[in-house]
Protein backbone atom coordinates (compact mmCIF):
# COMPACT_ATOMS: atom_id res chain seq x y z
CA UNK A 1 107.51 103.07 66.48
CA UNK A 2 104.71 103.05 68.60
CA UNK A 3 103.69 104.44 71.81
CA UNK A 4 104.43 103.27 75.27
CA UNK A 5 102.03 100.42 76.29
CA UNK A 6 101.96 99.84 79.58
CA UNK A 7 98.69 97.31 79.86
CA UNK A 8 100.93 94.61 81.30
CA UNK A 9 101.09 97.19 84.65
CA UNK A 10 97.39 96.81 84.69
CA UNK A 11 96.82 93.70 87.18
CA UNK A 12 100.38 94.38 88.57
CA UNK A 13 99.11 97.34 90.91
CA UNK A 14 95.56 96.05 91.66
CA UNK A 15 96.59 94.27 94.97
CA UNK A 16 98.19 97.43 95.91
CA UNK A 17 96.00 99.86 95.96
CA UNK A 18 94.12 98.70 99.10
CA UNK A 19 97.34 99.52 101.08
CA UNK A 20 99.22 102.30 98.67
CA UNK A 21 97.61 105.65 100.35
CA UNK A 22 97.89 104.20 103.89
CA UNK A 23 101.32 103.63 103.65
CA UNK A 24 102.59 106.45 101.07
CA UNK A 25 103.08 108.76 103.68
CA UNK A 26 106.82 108.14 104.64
CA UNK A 27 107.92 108.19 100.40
CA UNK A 28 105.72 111.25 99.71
CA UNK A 29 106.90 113.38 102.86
CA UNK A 30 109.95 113.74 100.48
CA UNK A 31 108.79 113.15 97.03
CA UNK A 32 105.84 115.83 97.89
CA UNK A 33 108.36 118.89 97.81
CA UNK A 34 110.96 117.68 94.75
CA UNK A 35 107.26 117.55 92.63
CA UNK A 36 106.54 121.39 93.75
CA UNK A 37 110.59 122.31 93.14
CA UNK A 38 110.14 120.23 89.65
CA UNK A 39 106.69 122.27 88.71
CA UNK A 40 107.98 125.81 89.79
CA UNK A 41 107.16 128.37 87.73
CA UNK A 42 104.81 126.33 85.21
CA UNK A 43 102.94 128.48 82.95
CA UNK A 44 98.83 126.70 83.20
CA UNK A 45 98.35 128.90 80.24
CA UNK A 46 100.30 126.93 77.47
CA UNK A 47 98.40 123.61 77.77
CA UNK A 48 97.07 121.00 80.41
CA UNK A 49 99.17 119.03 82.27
CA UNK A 50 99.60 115.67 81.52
CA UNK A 51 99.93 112.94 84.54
CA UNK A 52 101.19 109.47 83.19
CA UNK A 53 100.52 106.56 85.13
CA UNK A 54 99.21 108.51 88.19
CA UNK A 55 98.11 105.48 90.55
CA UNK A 56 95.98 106.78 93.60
CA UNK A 57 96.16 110.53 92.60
CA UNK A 58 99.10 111.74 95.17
CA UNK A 59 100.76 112.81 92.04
CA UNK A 60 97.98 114.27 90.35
CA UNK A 61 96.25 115.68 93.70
CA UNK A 62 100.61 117.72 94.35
CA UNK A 63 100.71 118.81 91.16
CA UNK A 64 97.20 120.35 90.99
CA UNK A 65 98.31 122.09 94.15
CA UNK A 66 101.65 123.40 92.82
CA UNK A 67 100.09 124.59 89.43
CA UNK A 68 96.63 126.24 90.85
CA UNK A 69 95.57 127.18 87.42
CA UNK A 70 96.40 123.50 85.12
CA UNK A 71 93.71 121.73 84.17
CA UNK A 72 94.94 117.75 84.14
CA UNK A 73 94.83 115.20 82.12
CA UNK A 74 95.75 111.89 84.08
CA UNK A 75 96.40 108.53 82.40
CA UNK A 76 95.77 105.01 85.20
CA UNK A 77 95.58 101.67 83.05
CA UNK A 78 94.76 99.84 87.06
CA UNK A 79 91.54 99.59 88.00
CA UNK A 80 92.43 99.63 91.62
CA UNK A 81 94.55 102.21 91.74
CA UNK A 82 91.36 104.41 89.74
CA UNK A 83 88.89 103.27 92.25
CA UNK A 84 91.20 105.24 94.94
CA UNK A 85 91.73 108.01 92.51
CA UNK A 86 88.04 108.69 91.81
CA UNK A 87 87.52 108.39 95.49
CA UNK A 88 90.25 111.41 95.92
CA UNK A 89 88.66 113.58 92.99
CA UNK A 90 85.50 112.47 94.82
CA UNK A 91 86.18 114.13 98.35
CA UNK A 92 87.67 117.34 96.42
CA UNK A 93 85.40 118.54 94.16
CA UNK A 94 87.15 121.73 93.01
CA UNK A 95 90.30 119.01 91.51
CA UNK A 96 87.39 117.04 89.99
CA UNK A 97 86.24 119.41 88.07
CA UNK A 98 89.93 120.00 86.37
CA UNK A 99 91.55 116.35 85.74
CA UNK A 100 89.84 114.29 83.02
CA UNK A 101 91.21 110.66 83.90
CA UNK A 102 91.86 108.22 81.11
CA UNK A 103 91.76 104.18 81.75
CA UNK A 104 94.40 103.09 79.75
CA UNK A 105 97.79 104.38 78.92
CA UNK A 106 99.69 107.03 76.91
CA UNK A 107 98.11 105.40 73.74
CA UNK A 108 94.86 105.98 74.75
CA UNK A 109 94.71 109.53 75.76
CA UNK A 110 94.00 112.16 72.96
CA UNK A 111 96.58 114.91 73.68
CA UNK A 112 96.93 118.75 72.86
CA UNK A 113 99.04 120.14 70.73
CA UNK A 114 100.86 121.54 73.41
CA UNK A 115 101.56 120.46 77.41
CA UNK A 116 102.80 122.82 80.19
CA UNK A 117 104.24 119.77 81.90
CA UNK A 118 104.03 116.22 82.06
CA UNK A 119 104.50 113.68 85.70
CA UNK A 120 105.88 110.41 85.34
CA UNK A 121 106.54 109.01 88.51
CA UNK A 122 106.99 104.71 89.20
CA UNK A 123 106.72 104.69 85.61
CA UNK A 124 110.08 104.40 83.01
CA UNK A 125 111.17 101.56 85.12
CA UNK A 126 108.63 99.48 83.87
CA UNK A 127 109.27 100.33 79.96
CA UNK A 128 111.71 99.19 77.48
CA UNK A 129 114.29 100.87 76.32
CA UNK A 130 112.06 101.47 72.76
CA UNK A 131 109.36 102.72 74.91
CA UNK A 132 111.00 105.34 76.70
CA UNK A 133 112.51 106.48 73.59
CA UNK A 134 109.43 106.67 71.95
CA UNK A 135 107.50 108.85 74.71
CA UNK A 136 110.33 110.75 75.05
CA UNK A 137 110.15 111.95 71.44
CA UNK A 138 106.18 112.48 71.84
CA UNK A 139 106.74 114.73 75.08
CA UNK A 140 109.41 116.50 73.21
CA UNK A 141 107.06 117.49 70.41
CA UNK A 142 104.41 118.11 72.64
CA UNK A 143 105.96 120.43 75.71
CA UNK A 144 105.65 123.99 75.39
CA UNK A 145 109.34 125.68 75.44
CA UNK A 146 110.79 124.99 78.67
CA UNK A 147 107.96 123.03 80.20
CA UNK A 148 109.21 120.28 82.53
CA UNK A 149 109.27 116.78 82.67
CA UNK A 150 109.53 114.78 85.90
CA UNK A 151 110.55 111.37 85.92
CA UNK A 152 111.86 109.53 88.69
CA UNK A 153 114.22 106.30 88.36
CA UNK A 154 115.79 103.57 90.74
CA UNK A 155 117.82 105.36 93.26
CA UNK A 156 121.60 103.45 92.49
CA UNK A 157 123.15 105.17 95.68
CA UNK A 158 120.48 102.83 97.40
CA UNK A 159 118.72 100.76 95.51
CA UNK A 160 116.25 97.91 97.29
CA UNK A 161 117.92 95.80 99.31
CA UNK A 162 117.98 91.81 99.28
CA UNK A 163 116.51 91.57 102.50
CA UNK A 164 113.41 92.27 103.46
CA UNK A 165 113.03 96.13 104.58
CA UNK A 166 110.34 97.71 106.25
CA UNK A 167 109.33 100.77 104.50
CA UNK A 168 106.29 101.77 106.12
CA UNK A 169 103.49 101.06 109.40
CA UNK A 170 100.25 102.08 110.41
CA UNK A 171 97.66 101.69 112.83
CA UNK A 172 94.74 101.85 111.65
CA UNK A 173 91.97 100.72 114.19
CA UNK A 174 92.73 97.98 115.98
CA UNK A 175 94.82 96.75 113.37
CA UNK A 176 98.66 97.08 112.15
CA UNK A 177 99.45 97.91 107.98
CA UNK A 178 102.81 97.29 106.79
CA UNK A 179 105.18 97.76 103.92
CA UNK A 180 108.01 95.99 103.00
CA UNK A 181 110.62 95.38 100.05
CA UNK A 182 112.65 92.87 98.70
CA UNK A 183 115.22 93.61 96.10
CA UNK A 184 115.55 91.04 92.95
CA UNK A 185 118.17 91.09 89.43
CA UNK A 186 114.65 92.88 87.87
CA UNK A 187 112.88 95.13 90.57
CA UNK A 188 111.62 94.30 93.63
CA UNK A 189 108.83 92.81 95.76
CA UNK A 190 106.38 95.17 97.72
CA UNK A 191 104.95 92.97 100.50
CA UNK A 192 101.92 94.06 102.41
CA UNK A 193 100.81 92.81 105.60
CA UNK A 194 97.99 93.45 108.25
CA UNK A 195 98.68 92.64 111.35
CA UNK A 196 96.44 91.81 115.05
CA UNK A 197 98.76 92.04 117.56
CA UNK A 198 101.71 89.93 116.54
CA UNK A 199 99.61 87.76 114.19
CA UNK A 200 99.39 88.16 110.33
CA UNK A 201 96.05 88.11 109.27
CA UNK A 202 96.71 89.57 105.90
CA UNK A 203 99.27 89.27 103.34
CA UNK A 204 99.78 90.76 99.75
CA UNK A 205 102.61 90.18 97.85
CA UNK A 206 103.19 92.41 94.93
CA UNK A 207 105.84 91.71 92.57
CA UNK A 208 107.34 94.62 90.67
CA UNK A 209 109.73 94.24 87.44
CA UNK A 210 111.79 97.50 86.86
CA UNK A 211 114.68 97.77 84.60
CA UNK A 212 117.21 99.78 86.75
CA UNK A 213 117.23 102.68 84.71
CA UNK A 214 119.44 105.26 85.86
CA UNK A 215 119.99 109.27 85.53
CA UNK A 216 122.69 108.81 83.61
CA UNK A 217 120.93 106.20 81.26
CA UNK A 218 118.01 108.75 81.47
CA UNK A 219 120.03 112.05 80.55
CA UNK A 220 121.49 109.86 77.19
CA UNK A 221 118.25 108.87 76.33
CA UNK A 222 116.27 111.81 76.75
CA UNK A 223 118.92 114.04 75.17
CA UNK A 224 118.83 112.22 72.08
CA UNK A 225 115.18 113.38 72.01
CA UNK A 226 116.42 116.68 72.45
CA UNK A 227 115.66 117.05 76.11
CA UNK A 228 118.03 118.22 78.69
CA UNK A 229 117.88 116.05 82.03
CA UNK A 230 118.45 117.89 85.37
CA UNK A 231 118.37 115.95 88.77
CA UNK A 232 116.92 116.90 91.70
CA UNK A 233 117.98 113.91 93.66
CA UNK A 234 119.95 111.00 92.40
CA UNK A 235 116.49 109.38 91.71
CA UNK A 236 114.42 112.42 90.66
CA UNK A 237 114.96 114.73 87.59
CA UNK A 238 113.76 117.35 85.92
CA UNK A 239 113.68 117.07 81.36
CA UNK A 240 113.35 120.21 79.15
CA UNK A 241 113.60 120.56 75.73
CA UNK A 242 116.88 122.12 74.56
CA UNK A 243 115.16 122.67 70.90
CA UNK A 244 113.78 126.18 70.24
CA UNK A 245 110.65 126.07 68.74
CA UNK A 246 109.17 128.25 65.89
CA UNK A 247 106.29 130.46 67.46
CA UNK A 248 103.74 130.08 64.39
CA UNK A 249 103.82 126.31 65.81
CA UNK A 250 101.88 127.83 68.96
CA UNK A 251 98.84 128.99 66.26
CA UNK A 252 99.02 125.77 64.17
């Protein structure tokens, strides 16, 4: 069965990421700290870390920080969302010089034998059910013993409403920047808006399917990959294998 392919996220996040790092304050103020709980205690020395659909590079930029030593490999199939993540590496040149980026998905990255963790954050929503099996088998077989995984899912103790909900504001200049969401049956819509004054003088809607998947969905799926699902939050989770491995595999 083949790989993840996640090309049809490609144009999806484009008119995003314009507005994603001005506004990601508010969700990363608590996403920030379950990524450093989740990465605690990861060993750099049994393999890079691999960063699956890593947008702007908040993910990539919090988990360089909480493993000091990793070198990264990060995987972005938007164009927009790289343009802000080669900015990042850009301003930091110390994180440049230890995440390779790959334009593409999972499929197109060559990977290591072995991983000291993987990141998939906004990401198993948008995959079907075959997918997510099939990169949970390849993470299996590639995570060193007890290396995490961390996935997050759709929050089902509050999931996006119908009506529209402001999730974020900033001034910037003389000028307003807004988030908001609007639950659907399939995901949600992130609307982006730019305001002077009270007028709109900008707006970006940016529809995004997600299946619902939840931790308990997760835990069945993962575990019949043989990897053990612990949550952090009821939309944030930790997976470890639960399969000892031989150590000649380590030399192979």
């Amino acid at each position: 069965m083949p790989l993840p392919d996640t090309t049809a996220v490609q144009d999806m996040y484009g008119p995003a990421a314009e507005f994603y790092d001005l506004l990601a304050a508010p969700a990363w103020a608590r996403l920030g700290p379950l990524l450093r709980r989740a990465l605690d205690r990861v060993d750099p020395g049994h393999g890079p870390l691999l960063d699956i659909g890593a947008g702007t590079g908040l993910s990539t930029e919090a988990a360089a920080d909480a493993v000091p030593g990793a070198q990264l490999l990060v995987v972005e199939p938007s164009a927009g969302m790289r343009i802000a993540l080669s900015t990042r590496l850009a301003c930091r040149p110390a994180l440049a010089e230890r995440v390779t980026v790959t334009a593409g998905t999972v499929n197109d990255v060559r990977l290591p034998p072995r991983l000291c963790a993987a990141v998939a954050l906004g990401v198993v929503g948008h995959l079907a059910s075959a997918e997510r099996a099939a990169l949970w088998r390849l993470l299996s077989e590639r995570l060193a013993p007890g290396a995490p995984v961390v996935v997050d899912v759709l929050d089902r103790t509050a999931p996006p409403t119908r009506a529209p909900l402001r999730l974020a504001t900033r001034r910037v200049g003389a000028l307003t920047y807004e988030s908001w969401s609007e639950g659907a049956d399939d995901g949600w819509t992130l609307t982006y808006r730019v305001r002077d004054g009270e007028t709109v003088v900008r707006e970006h809607a940016v529809p995004l399917p997600w299946s619902g998947i939840g931790l308990d969905d997760l835990a069945e799926e993962a575990g019949a990959a043989g990897l053990v699902c612990t949550p952090l939050a009821p939309d944030f989770a930790v997976l470890r294998s639960t399969t000892p491995r031989d150590p000649r595999e380590e030399h192979s």
